[in-house]
C-alpha atoms as a PDB file:
ATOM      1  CA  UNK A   1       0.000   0.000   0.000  1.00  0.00           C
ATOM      2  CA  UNK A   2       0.908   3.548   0.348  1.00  0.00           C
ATOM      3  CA  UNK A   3       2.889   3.283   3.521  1.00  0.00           C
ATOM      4  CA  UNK A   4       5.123   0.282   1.739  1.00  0.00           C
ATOM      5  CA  UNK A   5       5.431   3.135  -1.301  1.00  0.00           C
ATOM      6  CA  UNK A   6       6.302   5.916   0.456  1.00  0.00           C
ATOM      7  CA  UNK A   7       8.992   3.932   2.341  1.00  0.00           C
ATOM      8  CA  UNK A   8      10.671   2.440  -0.912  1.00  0.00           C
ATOM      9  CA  UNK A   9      10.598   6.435  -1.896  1.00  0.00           C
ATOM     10  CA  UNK A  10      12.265   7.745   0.875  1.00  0.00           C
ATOM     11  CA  UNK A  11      15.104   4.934   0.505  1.00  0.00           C
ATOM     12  CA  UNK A  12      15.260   5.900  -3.622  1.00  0.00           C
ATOM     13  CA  UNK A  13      16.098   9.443  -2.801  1.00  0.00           C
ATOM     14  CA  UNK A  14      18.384   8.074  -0.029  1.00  0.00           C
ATOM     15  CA  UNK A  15      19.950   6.130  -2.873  1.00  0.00           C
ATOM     16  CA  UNK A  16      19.613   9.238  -5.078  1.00  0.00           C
ATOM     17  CA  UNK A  17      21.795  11.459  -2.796  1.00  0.00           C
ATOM     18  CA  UNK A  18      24.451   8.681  -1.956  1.00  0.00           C
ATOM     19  CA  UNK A  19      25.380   8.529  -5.840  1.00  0.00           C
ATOM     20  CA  UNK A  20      24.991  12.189  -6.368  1.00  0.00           C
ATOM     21  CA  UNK A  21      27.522  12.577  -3.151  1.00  0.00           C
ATOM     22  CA  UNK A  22      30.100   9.621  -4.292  1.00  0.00           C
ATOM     23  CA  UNK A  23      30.427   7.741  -1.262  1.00  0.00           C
ATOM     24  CA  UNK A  24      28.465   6.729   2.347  1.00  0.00           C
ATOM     25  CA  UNK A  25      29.253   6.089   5.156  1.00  0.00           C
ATOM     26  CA  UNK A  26      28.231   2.409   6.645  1.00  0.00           C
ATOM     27  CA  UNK A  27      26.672   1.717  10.138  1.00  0.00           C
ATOM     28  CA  UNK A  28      30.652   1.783  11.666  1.00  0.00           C
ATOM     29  CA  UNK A  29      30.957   5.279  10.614  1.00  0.00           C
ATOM     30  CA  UNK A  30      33.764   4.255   7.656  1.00  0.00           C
ATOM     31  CA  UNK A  31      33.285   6.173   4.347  1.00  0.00           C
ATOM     32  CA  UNK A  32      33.342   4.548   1.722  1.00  0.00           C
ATOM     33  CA  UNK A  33      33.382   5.878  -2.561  1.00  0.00           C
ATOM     34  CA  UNK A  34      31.160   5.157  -4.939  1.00  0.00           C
ATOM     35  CA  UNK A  35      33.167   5.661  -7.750  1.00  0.00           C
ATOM     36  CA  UNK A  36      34.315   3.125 -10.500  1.00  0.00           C
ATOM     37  CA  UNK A  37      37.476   2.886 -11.035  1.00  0.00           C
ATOM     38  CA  UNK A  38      39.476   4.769 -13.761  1.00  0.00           C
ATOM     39  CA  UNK A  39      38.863   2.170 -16.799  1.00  0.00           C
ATOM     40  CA  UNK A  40      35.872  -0.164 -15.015  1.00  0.00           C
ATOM     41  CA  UNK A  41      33.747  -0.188 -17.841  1.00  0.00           C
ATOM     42  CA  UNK A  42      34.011  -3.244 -19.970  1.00  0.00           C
ATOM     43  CA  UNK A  43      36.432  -4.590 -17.421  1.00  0.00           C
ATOM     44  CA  UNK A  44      36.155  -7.517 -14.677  1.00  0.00           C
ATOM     45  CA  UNK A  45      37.058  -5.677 -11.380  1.00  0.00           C
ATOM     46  CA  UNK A  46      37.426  -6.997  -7.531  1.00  0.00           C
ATOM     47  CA  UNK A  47      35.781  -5.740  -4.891  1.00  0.00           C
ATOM     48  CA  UNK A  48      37.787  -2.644  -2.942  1.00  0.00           C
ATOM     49  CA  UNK A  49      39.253  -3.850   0.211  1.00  0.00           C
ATOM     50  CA  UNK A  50      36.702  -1.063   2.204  1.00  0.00           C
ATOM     51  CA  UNK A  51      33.832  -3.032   0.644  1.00  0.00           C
ATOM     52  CA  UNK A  52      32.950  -3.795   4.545  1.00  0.00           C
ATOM     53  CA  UNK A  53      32.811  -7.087   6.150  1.00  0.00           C
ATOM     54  CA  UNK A  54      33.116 -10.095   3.593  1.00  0.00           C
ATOM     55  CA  UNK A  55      30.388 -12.957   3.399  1.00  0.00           C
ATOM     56  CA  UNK A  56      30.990 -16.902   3.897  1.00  0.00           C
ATOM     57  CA  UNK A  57      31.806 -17.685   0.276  1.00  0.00           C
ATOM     58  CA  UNK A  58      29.108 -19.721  -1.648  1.00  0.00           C
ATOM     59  CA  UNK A  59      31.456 -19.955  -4.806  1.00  0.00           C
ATOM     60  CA  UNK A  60      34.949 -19.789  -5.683  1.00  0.00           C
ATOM     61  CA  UNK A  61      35.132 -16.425  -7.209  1.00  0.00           C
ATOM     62  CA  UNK A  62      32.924 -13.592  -8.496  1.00  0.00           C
ATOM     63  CA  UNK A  63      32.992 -11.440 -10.974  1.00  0.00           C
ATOM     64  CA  UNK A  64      30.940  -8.267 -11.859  1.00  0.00           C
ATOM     65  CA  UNK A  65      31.333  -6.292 -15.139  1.00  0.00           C
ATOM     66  CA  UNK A  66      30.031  -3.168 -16.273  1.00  0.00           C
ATOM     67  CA  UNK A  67      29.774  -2.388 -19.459  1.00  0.00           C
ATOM     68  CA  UNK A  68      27.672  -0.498 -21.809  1.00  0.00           C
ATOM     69  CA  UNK A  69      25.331  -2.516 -23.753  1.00  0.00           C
ATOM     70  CA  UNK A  70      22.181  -3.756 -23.015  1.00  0.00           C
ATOM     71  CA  UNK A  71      20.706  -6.230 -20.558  1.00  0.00           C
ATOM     72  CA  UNK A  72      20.387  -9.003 -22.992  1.00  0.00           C
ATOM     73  CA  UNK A  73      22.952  -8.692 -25.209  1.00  0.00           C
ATOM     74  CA  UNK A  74      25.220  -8.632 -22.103  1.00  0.00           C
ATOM     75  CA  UNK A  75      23.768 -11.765 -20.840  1.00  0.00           C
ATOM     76  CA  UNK A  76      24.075 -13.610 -24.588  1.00  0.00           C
ATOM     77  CA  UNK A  77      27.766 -12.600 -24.760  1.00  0.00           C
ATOM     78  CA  UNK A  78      28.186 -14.041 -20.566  1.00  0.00           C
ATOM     79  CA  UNK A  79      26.697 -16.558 -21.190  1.00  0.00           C
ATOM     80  CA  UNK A  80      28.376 -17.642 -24.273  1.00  0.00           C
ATOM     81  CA  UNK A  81      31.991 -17.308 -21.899  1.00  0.00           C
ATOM     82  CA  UNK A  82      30.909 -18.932 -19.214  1.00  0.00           C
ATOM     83  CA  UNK A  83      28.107 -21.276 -19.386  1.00  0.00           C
ATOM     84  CA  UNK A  84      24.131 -20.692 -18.519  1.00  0.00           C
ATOM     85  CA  UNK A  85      23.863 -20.906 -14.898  1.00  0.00           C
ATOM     86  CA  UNK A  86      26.906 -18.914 -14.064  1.00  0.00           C
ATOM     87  CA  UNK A  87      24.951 -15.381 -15.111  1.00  0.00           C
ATOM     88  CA  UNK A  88      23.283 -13.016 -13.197  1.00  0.00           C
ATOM     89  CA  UNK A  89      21.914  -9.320 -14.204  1.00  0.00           C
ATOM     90  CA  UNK A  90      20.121  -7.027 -12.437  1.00  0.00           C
ATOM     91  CA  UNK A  91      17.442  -5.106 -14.822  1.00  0.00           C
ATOM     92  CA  UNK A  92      14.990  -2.923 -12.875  1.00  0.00           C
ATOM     93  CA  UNK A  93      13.239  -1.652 -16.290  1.00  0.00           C
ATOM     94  CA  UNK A  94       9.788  -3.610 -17.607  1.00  0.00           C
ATOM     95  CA  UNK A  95       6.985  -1.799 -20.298  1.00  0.00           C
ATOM     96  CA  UNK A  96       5.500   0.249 -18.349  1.00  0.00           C
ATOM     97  CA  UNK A  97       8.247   2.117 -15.921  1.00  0.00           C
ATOM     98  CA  UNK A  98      11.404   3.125 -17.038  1.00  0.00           C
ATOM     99  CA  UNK A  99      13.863   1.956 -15.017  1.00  0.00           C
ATOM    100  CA  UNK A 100      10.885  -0.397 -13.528  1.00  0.00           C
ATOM    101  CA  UNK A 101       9.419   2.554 -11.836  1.00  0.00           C
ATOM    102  CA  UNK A 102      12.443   2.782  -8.714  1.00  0.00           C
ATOM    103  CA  UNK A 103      12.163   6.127  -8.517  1.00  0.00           C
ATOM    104  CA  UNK A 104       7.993   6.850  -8.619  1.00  0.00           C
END
């Protein structure tokens, strides 16, 4: 309902100033940036080291590109490296919400 909507607003715009600002600071008070690194996109790169506390691992290694094409032809061209199953995206955008309506 509305009170469900009006929370996932207030955290958008929280989201919204953390990117405009380049960094946040986590619940231990360390800062931490938001920037890619100079030459991320189209690259594999490893999590910073002030990423925060690490997980258990579930799988031997991860890997998260960035790149500038669009969802599906970026999971055709994955997949085609490294097997169906192994692929994950994140899309947030459907027919009738750009961006799958995150920020209204």
């Amino acid at each position: 309902g509305a009170a469900v909507r009006d929370k996932l607003a207030r955290i958008a715009a929280e989201n919204g100033r953390l990117v405009e600002a380049g960094r946040y600071t986590d619940a231990a008070g360390q800062e931490h940036s938001l920037a890619l690194p100079r030459g991320a996109v189209n690259r594999a790169i490893a999590a910073p080291a002030s990423a925060g506390r690490p997980l258990p691992p579930r799988h031997g290694s991860t890997r998260v590109c960035v790149a500038r094409v669009d969802t599906a032809t970026a999971l055709r061209r994955m997949t085609a490296r490294v097997g169906a199953g192994r692929v994950a995206a994140l899309n947030f955008a459907n027919a009738h919400h750009a961006g799958g309506g995150y920020l209204t």
